[in-house]
Protein backbone atom coordinates (compact mmCIF):
# COMPACT_ATOMS: atom_id res chain seq x y z
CA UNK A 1 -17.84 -16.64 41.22
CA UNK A 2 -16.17 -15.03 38.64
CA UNK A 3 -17.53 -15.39 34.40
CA UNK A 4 -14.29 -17.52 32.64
CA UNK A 5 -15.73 -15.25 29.73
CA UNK A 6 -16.09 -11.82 31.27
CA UNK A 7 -12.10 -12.83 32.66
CA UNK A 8 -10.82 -13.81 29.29
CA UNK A 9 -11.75 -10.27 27.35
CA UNK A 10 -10.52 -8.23 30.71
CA UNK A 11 -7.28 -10.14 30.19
CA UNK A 12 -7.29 -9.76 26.35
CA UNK A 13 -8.12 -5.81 26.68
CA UNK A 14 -4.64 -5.57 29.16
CA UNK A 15 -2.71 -7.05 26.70
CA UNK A 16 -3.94 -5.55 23.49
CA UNK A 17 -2.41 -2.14 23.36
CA UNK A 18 -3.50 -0.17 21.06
CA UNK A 19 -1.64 2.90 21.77
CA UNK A 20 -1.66 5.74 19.19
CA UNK A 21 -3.66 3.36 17.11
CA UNK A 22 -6.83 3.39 19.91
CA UNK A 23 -10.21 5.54 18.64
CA UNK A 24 -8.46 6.29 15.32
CA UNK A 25 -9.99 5.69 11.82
CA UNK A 26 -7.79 2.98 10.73
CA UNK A 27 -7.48 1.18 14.23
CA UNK A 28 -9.41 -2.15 12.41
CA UNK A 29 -6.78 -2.65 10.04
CA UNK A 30 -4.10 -2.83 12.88
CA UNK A 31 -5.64 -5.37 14.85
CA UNK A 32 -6.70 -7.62 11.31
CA UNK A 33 -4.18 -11.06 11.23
CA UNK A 34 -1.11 -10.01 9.10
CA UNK A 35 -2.08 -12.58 6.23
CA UNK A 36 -5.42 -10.53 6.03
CA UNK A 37 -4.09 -7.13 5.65
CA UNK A 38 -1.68 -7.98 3.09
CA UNK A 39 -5.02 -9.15 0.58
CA UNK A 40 -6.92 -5.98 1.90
CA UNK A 41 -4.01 -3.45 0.60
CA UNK A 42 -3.67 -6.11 -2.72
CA UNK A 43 -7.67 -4.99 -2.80
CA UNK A 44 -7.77 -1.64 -2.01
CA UNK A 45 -4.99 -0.51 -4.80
CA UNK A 46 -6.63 -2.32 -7.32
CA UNK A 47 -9.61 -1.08 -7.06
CA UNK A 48 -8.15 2.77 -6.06
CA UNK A 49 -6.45 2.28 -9.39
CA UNK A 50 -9.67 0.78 -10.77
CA UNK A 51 -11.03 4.22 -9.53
CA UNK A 52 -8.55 6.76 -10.69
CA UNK A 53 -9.07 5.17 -13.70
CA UNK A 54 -6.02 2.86 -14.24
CA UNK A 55 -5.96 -0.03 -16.79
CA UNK A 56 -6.02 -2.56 -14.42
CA UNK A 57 -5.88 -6.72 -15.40
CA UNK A 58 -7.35 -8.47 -12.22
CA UNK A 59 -5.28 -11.42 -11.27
CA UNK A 60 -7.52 -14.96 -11.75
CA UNK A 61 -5.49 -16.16 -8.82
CA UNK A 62 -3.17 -15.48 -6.11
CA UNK A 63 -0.44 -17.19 -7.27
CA UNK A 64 1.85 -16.01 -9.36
CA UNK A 65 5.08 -13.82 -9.20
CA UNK A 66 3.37 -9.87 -8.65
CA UNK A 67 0.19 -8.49 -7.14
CA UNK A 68 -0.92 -6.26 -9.76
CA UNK A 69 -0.94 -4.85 -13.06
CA UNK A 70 -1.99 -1.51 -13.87
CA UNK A 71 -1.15 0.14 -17.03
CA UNK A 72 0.81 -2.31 -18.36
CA UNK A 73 2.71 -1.88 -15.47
CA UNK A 74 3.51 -5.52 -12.99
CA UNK A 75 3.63 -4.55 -8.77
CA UNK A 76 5.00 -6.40 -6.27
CA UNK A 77 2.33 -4.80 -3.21
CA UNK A 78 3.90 -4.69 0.13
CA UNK A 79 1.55 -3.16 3.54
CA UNK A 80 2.83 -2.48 6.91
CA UNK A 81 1.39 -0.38 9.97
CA UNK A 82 3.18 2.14 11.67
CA UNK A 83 5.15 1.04 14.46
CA UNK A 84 5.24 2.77 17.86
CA UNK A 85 8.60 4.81 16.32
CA UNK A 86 6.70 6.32 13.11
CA UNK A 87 8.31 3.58 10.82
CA UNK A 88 6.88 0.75 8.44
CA UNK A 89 8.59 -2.56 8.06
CA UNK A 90 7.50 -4.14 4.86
CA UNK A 91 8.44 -7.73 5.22
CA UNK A 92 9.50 -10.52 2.80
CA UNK A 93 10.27 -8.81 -0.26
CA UNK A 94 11.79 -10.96 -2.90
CA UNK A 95 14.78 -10.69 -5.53
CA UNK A 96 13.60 -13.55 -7.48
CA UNK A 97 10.17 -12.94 -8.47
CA UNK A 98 9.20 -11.64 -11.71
CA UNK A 99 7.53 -7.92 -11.26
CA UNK A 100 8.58 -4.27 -12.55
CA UNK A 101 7.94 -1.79 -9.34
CA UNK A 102 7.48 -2.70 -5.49
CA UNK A 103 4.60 -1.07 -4.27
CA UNK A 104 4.84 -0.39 -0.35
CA UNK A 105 1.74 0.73 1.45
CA UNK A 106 2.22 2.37 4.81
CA UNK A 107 -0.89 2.42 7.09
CA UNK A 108 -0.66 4.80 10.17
CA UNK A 109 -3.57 5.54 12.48
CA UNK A 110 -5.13 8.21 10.29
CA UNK A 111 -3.15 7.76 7.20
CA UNK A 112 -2.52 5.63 4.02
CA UNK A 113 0.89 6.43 3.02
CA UNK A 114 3.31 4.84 0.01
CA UNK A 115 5.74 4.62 -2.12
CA UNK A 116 7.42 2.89 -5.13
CA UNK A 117 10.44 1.92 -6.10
CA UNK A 118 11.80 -0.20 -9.34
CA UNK A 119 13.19 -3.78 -8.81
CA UNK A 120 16.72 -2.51 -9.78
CA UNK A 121 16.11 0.31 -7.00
CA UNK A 122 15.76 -3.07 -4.51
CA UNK A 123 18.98 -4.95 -6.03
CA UNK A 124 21.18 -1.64 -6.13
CA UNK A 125 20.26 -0.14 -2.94
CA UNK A 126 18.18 2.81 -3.57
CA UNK A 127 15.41 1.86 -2.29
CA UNK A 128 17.03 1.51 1.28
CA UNK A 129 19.33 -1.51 3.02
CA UNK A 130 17.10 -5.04 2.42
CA UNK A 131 18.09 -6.90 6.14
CA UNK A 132 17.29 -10.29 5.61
CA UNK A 133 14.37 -12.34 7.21
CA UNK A 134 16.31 -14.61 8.85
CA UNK A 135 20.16 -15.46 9.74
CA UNK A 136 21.78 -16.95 6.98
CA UNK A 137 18.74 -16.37 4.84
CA UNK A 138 19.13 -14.99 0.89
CA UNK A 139 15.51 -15.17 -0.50
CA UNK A 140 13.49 -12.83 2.02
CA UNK A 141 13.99 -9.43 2.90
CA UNK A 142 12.28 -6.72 4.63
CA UNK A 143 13.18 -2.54 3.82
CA UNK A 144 12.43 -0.04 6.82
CA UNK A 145 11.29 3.01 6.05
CA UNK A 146 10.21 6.11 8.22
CA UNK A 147 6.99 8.10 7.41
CA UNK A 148 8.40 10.75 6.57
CA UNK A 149 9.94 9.30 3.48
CA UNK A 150 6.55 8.33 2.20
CA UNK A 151 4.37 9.93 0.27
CA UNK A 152 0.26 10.55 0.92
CA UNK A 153 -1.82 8.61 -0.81
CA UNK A 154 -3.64 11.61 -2.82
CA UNK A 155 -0.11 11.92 -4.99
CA UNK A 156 -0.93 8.00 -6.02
CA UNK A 157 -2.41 8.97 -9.28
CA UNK A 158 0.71 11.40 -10.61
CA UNK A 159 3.12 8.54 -9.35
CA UNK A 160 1.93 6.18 -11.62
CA UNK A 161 1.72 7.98 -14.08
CA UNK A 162 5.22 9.16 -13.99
CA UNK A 163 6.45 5.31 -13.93
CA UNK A 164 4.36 4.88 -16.98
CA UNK A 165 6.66 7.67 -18.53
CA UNK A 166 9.93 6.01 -17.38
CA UNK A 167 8.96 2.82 -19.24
């Protein structure tokens, strides 16, 4: 007689495909709920910035209208993991929120990618074409973006710095 246990994982194994993603260093964070990876990238930046050695005001709670704010600086922080094309759909970004830069994290296999873009680079197109969430929708968007367009995480430091300039 077969183990209902031993049948369940054989079944979940089949239909978790991991692809590209499979033995590679960031494979946990694809497989992480969505809701969960969005607080670890909120996490990680602040304390990277923390790190690099940012001015950085930690948030007393989640609520509110931006992630983070580092050198004076408010961020809307947006995460998404590569998809089996090479490109990162950051989902429900917001016009009406109250923040100065969005802050989009791109996690590939082996890879933490970004990139940043004002809130009048969202509202005038720069940034890329916002498609919105849902039909007949105006509050939620989401921006694709290939990897190539993003930059590696080890130019972080001189990109923030060069927004604190543009102030």
């Amino acid at each position: 007689m077969i183990d209902p246990l031993a049948l369940l994982l054989e079944i979940a194994k089949e239909k978790t495909k991991l692809g590209k993603w499979s033995g590679q260093p960031l494979e946990l964070i694809k497989v992480m709920p969505n809701s969960t990876k969005g607080d670890l990238v909120e996490t990680f930046i602040i304390e990277y910035s923390k790190e690099l050695g940012f001015d950085v005001v930690d948030r007393t709670n989640r609520l509110g209208d931006y992630d983070a704010k580092i050198n004076g600086m408010t961020f809307e922080i947006k995460m998404a993991t590569e998809d089996i094309s090479g490109n990162f759909q950051f989902n429900h970004i917001r016009y009406d929120y109250t923040y100065d830069w969005i802050l989009c994290v791109g996690i590939a296999p082996a890879d933490i990618i970004f990139d940043i873009w004002s809130k009048a680079d969202l509202v005038t197109g720069k940034a890329g074409k916002l498609v919105s969430m849902g039909r007949g929708q105006n509050s939620s968007f989401k921006l694709t973006k290939q990897k190539k367009s993003l930059h590696p995480i080890s130019e972080f430091m001189s990109e923030i710095k060069s927004l604190a300039k543009e102030k």
